[in-house]
N, C-alpha and C. Protein backbone atom coordinates (compact mmCIF):
# COMPACT_ATOMS: atom_id res chain seq x y z
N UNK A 1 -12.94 0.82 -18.54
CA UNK A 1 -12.44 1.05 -17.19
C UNK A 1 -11.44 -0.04 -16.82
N UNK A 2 -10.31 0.48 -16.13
CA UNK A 2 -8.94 -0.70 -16.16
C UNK A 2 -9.86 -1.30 -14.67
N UNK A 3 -9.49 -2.30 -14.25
CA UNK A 3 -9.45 -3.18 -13.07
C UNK A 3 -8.44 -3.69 -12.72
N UNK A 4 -8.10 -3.26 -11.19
CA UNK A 4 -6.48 -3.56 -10.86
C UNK A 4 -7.07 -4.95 -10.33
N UNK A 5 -5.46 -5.55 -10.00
CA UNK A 5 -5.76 -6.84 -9.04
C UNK A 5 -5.43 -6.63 -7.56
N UNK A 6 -4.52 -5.43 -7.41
CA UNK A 6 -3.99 -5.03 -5.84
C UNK A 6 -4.39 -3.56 -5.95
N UNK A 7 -4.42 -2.86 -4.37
CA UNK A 7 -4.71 -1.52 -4.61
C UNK A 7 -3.50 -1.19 -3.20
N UNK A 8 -3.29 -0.35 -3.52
CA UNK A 8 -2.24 0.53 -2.22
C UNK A 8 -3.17 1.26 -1.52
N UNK A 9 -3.44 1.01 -0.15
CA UNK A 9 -4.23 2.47 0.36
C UNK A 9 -3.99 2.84 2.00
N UNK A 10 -3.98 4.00 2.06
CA UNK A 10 -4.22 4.23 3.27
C UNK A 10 -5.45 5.54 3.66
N UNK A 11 -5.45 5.60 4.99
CA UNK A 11 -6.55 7.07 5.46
C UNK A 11 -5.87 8.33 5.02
N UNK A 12 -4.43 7.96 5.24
CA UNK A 12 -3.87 9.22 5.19
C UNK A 12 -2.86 9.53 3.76
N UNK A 13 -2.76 10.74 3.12
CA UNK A 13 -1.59 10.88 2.26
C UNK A 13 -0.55 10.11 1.45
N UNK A 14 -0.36 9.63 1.45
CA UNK A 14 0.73 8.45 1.39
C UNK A 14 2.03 9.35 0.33
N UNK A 15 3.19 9.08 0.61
CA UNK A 15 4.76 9.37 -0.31
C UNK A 15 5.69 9.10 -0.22
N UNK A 16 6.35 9.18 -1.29
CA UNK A 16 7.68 8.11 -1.45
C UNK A 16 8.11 7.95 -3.06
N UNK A 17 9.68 7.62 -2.67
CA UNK A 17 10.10 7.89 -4.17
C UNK A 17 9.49 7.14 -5.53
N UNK A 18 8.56 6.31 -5.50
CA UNK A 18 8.08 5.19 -6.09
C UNK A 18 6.42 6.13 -6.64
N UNK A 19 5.96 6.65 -5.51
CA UNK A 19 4.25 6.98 -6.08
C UNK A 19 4.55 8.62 -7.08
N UNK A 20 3.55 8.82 -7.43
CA UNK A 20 3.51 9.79 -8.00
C UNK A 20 3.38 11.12 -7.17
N UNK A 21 4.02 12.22 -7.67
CA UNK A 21 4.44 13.92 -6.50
C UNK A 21 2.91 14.25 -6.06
N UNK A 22 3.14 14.65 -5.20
CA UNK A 22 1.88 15.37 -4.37
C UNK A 22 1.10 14.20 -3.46
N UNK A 23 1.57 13.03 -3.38
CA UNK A 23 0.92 12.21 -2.46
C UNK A 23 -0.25 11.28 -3.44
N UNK A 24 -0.53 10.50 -3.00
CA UNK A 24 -1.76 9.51 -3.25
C UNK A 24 -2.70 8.98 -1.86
N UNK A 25 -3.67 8.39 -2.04
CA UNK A 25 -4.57 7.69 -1.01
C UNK A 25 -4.71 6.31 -1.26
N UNK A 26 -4.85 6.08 -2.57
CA UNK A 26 -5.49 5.01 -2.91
C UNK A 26 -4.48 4.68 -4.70
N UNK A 27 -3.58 3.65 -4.37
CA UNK A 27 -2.73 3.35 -6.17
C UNK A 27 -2.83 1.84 -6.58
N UNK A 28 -3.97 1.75 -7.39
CA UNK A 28 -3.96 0.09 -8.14
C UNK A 28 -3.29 -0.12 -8.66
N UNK A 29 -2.73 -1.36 -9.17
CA UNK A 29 -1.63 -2.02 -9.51
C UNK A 29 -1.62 -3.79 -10.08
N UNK A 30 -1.14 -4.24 -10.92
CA UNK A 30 -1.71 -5.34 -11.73
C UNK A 30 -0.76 -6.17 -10.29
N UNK A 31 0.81 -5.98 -10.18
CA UNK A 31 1.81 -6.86 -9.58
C UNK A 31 1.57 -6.71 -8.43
N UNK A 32 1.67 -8.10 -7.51
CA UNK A 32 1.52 -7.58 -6.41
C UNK A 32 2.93 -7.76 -5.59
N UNK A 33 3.96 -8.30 -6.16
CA UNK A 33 5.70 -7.85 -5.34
C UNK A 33 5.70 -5.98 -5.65
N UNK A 34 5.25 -5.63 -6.93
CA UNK A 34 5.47 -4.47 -7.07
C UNK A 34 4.73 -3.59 -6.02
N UNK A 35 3.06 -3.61 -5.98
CA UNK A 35 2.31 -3.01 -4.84
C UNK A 35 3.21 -3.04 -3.45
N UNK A 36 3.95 -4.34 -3.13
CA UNK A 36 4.55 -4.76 -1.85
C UNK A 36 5.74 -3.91 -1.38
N UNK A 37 6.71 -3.48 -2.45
CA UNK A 37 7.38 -2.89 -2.78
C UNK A 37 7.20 -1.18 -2.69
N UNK A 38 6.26 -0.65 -3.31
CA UNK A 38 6.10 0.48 -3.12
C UNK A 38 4.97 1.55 -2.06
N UNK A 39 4.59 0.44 -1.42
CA UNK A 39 3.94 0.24 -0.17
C UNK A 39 5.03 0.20 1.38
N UNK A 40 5.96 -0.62 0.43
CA UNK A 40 7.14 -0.66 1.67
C UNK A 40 7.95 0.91 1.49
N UNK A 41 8.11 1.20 0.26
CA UNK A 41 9.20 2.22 0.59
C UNK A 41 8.35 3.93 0.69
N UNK A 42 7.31 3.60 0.94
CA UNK A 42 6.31 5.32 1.27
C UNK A 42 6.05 4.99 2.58
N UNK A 43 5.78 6.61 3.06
CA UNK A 43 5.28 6.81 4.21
C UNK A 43 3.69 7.37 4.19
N UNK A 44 3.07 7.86 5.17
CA UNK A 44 2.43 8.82 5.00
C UNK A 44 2.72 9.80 5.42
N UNK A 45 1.76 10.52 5.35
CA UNK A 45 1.38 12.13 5.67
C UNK A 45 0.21 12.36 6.56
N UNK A 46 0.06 12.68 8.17
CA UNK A 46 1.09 12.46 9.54
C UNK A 46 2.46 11.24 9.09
N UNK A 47 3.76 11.13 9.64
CA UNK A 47 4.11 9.76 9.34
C UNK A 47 3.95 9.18 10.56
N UNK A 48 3.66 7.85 9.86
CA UNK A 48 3.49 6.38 11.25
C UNK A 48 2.34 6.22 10.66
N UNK A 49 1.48 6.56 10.11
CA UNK A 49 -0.30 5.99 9.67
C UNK A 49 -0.16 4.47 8.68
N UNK A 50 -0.97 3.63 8.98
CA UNK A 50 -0.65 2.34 8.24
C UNK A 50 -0.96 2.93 6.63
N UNK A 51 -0.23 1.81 6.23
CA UNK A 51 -0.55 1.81 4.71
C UNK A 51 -0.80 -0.20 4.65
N UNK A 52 -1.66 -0.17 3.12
CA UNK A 52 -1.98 -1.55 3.07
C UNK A 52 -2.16 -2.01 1.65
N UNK A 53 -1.19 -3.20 1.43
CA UNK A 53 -1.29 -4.01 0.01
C UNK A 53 -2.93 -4.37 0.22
N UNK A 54 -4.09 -4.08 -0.76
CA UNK A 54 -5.55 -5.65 -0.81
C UNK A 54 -5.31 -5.90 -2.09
N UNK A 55 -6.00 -7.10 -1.85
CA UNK A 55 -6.46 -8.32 -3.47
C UNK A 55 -7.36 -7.57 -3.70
N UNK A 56 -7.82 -6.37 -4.95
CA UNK A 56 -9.06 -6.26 -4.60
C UNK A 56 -10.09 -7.10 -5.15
N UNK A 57 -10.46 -8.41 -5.52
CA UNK A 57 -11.15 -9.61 -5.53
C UNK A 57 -11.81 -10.09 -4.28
N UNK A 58 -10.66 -10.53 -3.17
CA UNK A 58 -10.75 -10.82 -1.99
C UNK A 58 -10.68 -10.13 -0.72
N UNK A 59 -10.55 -8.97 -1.31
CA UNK A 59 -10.84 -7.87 -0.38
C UNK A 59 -9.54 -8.45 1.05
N UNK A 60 -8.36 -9.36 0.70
CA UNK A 60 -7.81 -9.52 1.71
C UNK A 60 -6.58 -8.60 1.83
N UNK A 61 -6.19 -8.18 3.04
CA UNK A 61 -4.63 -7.53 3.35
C UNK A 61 -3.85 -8.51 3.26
N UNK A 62 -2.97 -8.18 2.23
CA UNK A 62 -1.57 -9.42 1.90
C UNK A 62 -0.18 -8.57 2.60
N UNK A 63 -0.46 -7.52 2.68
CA UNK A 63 0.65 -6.51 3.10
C UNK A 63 0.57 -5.43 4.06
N UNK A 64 1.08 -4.86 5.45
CA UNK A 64 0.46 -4.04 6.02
C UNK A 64 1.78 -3.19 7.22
N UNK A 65 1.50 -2.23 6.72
CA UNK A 65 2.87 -1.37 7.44
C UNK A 65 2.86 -0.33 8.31
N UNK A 66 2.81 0.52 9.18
CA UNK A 66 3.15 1.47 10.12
C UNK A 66 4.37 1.66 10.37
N UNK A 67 4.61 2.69 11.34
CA UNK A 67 5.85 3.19 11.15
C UNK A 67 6.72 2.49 12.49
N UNK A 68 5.95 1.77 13.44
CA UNK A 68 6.11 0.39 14.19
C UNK A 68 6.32 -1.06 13.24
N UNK A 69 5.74 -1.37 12.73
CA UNK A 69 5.47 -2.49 12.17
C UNK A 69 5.12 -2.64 10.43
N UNK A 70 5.98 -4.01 10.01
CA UNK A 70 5.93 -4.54 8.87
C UNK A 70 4.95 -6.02 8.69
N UNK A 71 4.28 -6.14 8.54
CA UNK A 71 3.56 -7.82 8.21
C UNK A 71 3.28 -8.22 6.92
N UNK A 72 3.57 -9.21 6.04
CA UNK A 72 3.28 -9.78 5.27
C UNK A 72 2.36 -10.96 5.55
N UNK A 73 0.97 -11.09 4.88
CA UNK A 73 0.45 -12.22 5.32
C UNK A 73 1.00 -13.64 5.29
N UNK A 74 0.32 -14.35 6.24
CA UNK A 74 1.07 -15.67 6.99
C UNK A 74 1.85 -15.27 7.91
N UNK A 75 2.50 -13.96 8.47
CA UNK A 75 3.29 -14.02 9.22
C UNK A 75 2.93 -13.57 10.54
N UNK A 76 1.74 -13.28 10.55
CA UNK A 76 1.22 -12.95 11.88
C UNK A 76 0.63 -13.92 12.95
C-alpha cells in the first residue's frame, strides 16, 4: 500500500486541468509545491467549496482555498 505525504481534499467534487477527468475528492501526493499547485488551479463541483493541501502525518492544513480566498500556512 503506497503512503502519500500530502493529500488534496475537499467535501465536494473537485476539477481542473491538473487532476484526473471526472473529478476527484480526495488526491495523495509525495510533493507538496506540487499538491499546492494543483489544489490552486481546480475548482470544485458546486464552485466556491474549499479545497485543502494536509501533511497527512500531521494532519495539518498547509494550503487552503475557496473561491473567496487563498491561504498558505503562516499567512493567516
Amino acid at each position: 500500500m503506497v503512503t502519500y505525504k500530502y493529500q488534496i481534499e475537499s467535501l465536494y467534487p473537485m476539477v481542473g486541468p491538473l487532476l484526473p477527468e471526472g473529478g476527484v475528492i480526495t488526491l495523495g501526493l509525495h510533493d507538496h509545491a506540487l499538491a499546492i499547485v494543483i489544489a490552486a488551479k481546480s475548482v470544485t463541483v458546486p464552485y466556491g467549496k474549499e479545497i485543502r493541501v494536509v501533511h497527512v502525518n500531521s494532519g495539518e492544513v498547509i494550503f487552503r482555498k475557496t473561491a473567496a480566498t487563498v491561504t498558505t500556512a503562516g499567512e493567516e
